[in-house]
PDB file of N, CA and C in Angstrom:
ATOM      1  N   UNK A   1     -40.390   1.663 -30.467  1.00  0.00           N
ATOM      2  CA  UNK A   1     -40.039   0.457 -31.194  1.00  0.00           C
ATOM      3  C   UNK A   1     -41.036  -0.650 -30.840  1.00  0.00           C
ATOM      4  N   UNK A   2     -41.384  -1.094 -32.078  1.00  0.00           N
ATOM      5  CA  UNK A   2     -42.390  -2.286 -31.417  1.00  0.00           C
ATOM      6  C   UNK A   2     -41.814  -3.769 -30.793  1.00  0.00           C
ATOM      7  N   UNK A   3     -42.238  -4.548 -30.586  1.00  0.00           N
ATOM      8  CA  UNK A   3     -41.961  -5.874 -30.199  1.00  0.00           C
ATOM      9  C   UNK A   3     -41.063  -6.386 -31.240  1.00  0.00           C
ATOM     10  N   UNK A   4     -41.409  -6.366 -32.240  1.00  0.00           N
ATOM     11  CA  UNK A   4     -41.061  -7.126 -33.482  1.00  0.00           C
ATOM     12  C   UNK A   4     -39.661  -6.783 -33.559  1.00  0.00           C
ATOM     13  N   UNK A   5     -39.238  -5.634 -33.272  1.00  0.00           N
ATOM     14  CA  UNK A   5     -38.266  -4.884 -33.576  1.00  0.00           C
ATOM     15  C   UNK A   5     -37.176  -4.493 -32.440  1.00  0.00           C
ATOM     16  N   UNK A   6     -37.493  -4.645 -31.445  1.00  0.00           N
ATOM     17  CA  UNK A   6     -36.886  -4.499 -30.027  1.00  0.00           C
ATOM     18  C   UNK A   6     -36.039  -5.690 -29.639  1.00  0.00           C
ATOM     19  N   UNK A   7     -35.142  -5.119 -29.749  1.00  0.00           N
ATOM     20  CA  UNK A   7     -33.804  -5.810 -29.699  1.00  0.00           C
ATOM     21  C   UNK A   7     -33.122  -6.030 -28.125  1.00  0.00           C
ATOM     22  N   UNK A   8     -32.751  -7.600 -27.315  1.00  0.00           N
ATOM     23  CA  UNK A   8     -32.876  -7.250 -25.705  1.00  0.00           C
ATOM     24  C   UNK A   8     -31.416  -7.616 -25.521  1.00  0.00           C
ATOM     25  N   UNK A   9     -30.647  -7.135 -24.919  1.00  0.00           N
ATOM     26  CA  UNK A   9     -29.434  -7.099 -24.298  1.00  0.00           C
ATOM     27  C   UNK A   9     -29.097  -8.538 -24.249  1.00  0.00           C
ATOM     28  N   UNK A  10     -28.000  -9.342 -24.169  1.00  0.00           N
ATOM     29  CA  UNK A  10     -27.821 -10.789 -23.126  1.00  0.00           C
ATOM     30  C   UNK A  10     -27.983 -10.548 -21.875  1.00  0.00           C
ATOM     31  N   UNK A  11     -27.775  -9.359 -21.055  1.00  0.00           N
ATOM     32  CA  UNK A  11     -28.362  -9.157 -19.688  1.00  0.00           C
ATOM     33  C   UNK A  11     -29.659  -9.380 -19.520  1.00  0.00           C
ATOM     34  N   UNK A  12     -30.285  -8.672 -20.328  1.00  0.00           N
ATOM     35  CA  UNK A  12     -31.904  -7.922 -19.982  1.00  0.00           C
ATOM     36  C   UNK A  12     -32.800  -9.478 -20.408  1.00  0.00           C
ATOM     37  N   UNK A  13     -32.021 -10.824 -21.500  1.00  0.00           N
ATOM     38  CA  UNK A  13     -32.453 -11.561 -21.709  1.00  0.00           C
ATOM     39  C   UNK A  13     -32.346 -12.848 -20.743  1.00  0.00           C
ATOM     40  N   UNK A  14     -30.807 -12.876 -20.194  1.00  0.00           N
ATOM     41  CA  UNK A  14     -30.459 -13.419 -18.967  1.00  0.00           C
ATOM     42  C   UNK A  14     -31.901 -13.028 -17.638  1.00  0.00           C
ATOM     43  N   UNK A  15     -31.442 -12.085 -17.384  1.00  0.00           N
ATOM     44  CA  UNK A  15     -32.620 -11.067 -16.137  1.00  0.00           C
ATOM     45  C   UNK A  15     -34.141 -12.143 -16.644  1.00  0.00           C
ATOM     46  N   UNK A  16     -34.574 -12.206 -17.460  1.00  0.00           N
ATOM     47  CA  UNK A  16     -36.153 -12.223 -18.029  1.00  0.00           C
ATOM     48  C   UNK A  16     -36.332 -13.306 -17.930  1.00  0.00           C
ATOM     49  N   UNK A  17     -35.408 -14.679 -18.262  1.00  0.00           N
ATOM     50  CA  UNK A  17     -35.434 -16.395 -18.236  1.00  0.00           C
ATOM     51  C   UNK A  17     -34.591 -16.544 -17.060  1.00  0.00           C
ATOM     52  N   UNK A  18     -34.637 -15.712 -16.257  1.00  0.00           N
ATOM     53  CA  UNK A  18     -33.201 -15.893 -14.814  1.00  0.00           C
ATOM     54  C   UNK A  18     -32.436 -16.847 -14.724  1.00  0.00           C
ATOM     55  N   UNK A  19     -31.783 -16.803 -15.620  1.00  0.00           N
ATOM     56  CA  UNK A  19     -30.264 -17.689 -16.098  1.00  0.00           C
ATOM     57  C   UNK A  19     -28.894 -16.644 -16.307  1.00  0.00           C
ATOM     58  N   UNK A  20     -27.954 -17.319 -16.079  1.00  0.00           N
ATOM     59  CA  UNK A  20     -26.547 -16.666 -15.963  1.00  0.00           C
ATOM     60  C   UNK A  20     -26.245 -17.181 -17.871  1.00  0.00           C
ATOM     61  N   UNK A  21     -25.245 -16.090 -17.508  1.00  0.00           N
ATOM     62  CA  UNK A  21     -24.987 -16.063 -19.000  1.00  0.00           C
ATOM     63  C   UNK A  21     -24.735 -17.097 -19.815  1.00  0.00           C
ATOM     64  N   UNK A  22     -24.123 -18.147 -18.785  1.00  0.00           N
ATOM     65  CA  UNK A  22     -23.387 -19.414 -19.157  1.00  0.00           C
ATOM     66  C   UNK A  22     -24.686 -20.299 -19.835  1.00  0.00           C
ATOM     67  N   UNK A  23     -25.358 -20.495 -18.937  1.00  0.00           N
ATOM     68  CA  UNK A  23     -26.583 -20.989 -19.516  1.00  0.00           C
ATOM     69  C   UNK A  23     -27.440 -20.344 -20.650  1.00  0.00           C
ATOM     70  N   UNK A  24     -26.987 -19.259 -21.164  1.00  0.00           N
ATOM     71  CA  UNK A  24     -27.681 -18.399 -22.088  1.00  0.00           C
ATOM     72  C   UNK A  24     -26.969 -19.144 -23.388  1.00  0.00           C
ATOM     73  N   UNK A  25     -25.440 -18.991 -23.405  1.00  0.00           N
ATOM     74  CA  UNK A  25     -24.841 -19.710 -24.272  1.00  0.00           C
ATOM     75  C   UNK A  25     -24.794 -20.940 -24.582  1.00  0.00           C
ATOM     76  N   UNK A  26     -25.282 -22.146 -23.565  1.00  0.00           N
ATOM     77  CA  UNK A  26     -25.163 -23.159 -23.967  1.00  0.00           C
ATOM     78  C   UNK A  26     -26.777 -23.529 -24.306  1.00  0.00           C
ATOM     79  N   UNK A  27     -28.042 -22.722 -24.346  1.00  0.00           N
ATOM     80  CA  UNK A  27     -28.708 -22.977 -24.709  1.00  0.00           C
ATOM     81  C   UNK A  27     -28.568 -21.860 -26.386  1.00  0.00           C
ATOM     82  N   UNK A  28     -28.109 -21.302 -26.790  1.00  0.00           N
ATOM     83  CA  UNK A  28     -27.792 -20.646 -28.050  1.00  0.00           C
ATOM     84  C   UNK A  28     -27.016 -21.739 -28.825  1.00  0.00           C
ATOM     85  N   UNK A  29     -26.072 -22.556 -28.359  1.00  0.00           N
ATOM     86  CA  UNK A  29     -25.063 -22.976 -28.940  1.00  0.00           C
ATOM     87  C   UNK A  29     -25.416 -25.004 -29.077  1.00  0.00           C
ATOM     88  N   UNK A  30     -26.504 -24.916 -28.331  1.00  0.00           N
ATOM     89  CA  UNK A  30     -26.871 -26.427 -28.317  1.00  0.00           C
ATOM     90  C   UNK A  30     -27.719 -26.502 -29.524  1.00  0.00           C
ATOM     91  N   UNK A  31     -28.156 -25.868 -30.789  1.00  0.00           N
ATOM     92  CA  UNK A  31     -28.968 -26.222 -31.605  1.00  0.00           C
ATOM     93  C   UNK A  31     -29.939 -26.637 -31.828  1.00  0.00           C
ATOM     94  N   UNK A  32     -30.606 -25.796 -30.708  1.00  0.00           N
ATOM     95  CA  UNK A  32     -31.821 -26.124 -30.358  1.00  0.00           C
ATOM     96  C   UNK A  32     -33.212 -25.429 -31.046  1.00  0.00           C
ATOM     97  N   UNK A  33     -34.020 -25.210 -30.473  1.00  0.00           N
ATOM     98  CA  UNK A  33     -35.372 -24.524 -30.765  1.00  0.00           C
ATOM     99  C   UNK A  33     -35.121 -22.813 -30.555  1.00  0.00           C
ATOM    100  N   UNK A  34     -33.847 -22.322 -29.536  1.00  0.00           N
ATOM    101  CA  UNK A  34     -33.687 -21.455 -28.954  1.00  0.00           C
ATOM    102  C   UNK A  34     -33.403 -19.948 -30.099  1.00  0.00           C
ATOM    103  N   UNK A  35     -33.649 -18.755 -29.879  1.00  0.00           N
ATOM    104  CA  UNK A  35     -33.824 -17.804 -30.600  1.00  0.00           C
ATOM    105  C   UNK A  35     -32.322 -17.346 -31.320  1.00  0.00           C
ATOM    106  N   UNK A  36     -32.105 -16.633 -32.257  1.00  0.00           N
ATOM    107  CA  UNK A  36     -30.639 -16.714 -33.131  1.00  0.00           C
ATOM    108  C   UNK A  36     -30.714 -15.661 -32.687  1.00  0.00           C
ATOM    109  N   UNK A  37     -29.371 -15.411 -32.364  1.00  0.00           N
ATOM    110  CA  UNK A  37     -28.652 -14.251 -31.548  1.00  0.00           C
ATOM    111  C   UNK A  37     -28.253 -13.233 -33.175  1.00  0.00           C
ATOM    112  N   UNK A  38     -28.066 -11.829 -32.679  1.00  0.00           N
ATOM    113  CA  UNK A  38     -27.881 -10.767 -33.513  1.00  0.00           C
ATOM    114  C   UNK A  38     -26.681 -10.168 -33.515  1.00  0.00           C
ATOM    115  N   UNK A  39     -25.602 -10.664 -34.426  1.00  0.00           N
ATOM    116  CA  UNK A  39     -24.495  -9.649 -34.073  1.00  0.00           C
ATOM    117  C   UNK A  39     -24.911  -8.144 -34.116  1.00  0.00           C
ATOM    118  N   UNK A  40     -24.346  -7.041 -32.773  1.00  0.00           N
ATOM    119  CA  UNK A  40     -24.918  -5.844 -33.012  1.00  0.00           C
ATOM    120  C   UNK A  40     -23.461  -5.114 -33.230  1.00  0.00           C
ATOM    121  N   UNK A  41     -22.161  -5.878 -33.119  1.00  0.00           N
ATOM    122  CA  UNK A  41     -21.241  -5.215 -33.235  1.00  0.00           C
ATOM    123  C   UNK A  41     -19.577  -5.980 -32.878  1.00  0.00           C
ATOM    124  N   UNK A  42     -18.752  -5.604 -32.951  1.00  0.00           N
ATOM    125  CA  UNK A  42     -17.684  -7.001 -32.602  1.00  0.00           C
ATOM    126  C   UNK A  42     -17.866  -7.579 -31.098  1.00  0.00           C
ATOM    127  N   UNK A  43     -18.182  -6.872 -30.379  1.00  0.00           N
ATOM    128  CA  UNK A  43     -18.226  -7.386 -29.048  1.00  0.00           C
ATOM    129  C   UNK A  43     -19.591  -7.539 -28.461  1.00  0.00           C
ATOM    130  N   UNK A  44     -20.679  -7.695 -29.577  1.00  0.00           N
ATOM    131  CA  UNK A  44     -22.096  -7.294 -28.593  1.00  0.00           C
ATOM    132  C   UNK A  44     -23.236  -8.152 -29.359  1.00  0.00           C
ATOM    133  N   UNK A  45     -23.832  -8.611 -28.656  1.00  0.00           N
ATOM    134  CA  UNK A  45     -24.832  -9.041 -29.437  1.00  0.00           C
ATOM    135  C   UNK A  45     -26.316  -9.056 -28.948  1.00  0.00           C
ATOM    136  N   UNK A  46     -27.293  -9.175 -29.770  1.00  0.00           N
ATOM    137  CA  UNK A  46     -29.020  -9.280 -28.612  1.00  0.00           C
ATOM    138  C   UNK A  46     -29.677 -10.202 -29.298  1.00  0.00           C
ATOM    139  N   UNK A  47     -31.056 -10.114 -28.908  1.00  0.00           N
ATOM    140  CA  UNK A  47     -31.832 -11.265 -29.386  1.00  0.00           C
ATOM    141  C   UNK A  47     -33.295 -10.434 -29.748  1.00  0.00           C
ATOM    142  N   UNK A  48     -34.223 -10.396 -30.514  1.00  0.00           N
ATOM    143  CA  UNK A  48     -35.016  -9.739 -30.447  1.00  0.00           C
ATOM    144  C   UNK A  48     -36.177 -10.552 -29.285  1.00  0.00           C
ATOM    145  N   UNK A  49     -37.209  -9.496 -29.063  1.00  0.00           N
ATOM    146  CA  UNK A  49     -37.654  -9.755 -27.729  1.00  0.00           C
ATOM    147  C   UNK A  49     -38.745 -10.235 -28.386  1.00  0.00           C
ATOM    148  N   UNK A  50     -39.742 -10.228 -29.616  1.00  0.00           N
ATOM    149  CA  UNK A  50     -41.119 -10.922 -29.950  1.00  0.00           C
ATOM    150  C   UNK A  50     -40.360 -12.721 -29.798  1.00  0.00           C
ATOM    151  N   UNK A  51     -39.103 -13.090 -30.576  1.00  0.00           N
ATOM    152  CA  UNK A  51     -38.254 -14.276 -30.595  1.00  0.00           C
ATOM    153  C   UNK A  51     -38.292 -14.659 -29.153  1.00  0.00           C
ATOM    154  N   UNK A  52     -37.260 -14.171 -28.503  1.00  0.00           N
ATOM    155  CA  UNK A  52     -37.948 -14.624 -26.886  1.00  0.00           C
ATOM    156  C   UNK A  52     -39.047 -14.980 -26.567  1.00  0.00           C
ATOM    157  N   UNK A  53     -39.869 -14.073 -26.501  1.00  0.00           N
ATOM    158  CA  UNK A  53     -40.849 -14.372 -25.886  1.00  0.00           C
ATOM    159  C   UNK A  53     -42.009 -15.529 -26.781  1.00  0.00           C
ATOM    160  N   UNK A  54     -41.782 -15.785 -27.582  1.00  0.00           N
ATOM    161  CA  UNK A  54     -42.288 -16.787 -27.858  1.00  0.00           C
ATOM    162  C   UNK A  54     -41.439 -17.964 -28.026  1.00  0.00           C
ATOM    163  N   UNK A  55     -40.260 -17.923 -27.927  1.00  0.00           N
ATOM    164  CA  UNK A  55     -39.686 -19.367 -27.365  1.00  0.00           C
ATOM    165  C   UNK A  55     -40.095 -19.504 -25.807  1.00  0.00           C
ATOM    166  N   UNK A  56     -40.047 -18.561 -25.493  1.00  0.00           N
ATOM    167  CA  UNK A  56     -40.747 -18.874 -23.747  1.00  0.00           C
ATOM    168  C   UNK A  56     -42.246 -19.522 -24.033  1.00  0.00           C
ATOM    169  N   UNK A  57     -43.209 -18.671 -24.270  1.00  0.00           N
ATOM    170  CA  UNK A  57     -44.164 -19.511 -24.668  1.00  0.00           C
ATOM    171  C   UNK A  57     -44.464 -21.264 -24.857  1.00  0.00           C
ATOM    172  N   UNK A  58     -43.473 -21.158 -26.193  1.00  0.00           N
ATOM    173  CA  UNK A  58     -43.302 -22.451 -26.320  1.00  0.00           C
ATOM    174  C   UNK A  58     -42.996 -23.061 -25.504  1.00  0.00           C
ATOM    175  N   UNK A  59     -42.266 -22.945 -24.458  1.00  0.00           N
ATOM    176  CA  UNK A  59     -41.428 -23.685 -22.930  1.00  0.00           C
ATOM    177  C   UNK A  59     -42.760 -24.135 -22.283  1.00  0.00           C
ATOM    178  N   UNK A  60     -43.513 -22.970 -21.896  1.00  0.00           N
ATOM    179  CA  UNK A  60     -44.622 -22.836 -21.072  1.00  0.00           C
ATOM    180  C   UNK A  60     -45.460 -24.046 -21.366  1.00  0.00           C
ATOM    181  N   UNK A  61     -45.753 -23.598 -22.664  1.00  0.00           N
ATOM    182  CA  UNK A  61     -46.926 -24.752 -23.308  1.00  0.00           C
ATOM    183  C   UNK A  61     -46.438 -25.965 -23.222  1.00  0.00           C
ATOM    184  N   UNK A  62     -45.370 -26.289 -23.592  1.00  0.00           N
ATOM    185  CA  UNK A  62     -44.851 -27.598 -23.628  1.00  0.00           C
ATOM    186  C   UNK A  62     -44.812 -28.437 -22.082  1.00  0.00           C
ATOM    187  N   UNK A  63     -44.599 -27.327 -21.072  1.00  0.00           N
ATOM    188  CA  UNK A  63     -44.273 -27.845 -20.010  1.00  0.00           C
ATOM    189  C   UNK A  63     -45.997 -28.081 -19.544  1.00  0.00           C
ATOM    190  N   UNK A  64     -47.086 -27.720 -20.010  1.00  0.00           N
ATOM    191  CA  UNK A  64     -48.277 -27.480 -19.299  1.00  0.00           C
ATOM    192  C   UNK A  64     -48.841 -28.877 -19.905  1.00  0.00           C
ATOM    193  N   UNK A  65     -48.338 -28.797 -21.096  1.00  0.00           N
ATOM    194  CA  UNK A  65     -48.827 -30.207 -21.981  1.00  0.00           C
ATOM    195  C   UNK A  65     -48.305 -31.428 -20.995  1.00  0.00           C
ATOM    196  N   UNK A  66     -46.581 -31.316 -20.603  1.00  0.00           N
ATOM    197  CA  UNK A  66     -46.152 -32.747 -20.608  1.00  0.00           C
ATOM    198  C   UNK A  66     -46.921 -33.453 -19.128  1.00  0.00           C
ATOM    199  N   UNK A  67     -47.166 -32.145 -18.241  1.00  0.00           N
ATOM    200  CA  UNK A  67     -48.368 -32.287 -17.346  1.00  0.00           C
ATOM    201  C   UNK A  67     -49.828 -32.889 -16.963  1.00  0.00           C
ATOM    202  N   UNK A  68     -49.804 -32.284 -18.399  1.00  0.00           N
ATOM    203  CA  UNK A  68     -51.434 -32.918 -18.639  1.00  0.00           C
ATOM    204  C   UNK A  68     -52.537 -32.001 -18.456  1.00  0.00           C
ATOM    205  N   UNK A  69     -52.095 -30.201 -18.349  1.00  0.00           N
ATOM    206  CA  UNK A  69     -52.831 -29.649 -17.753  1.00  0.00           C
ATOM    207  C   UNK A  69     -53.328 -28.929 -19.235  1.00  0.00           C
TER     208      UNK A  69
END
């Protein structure tokens, strides 16, 4: 499966930005810039991982900018 298409757990996405779940949700649910979650089933959901990882990106950059670096 490629990037594009690879779909990451709320664990495996928690694990990767090392945040607890709680913080997973209130950055999903604050209406933010943050990636749209995937219903995968009544009780389950993921995020695709190219989406992640370029909202991380974006974090990165932003934070390197407000720096000055």
């Amino acid at each position: 499966m490629s990037d594009n298409t690879t779909i990451l757990s709320v664990q495996t996405v928690c694990d990767r930005l090392t945040i607890s779940e709680a913080t997973l949700r209130r950055y999903a649910t604050a209406g933010g810039d943050f990636p749209r979650k995937i219903k995968l089933g009544p009780r389950r959901i993921g995020y695709l991982k190219s989406d992640v990882e370029a909202w991380l990106t974006a974090r990165h950059d932003a934070a390197k900018a407000a720096v000055g670096q």
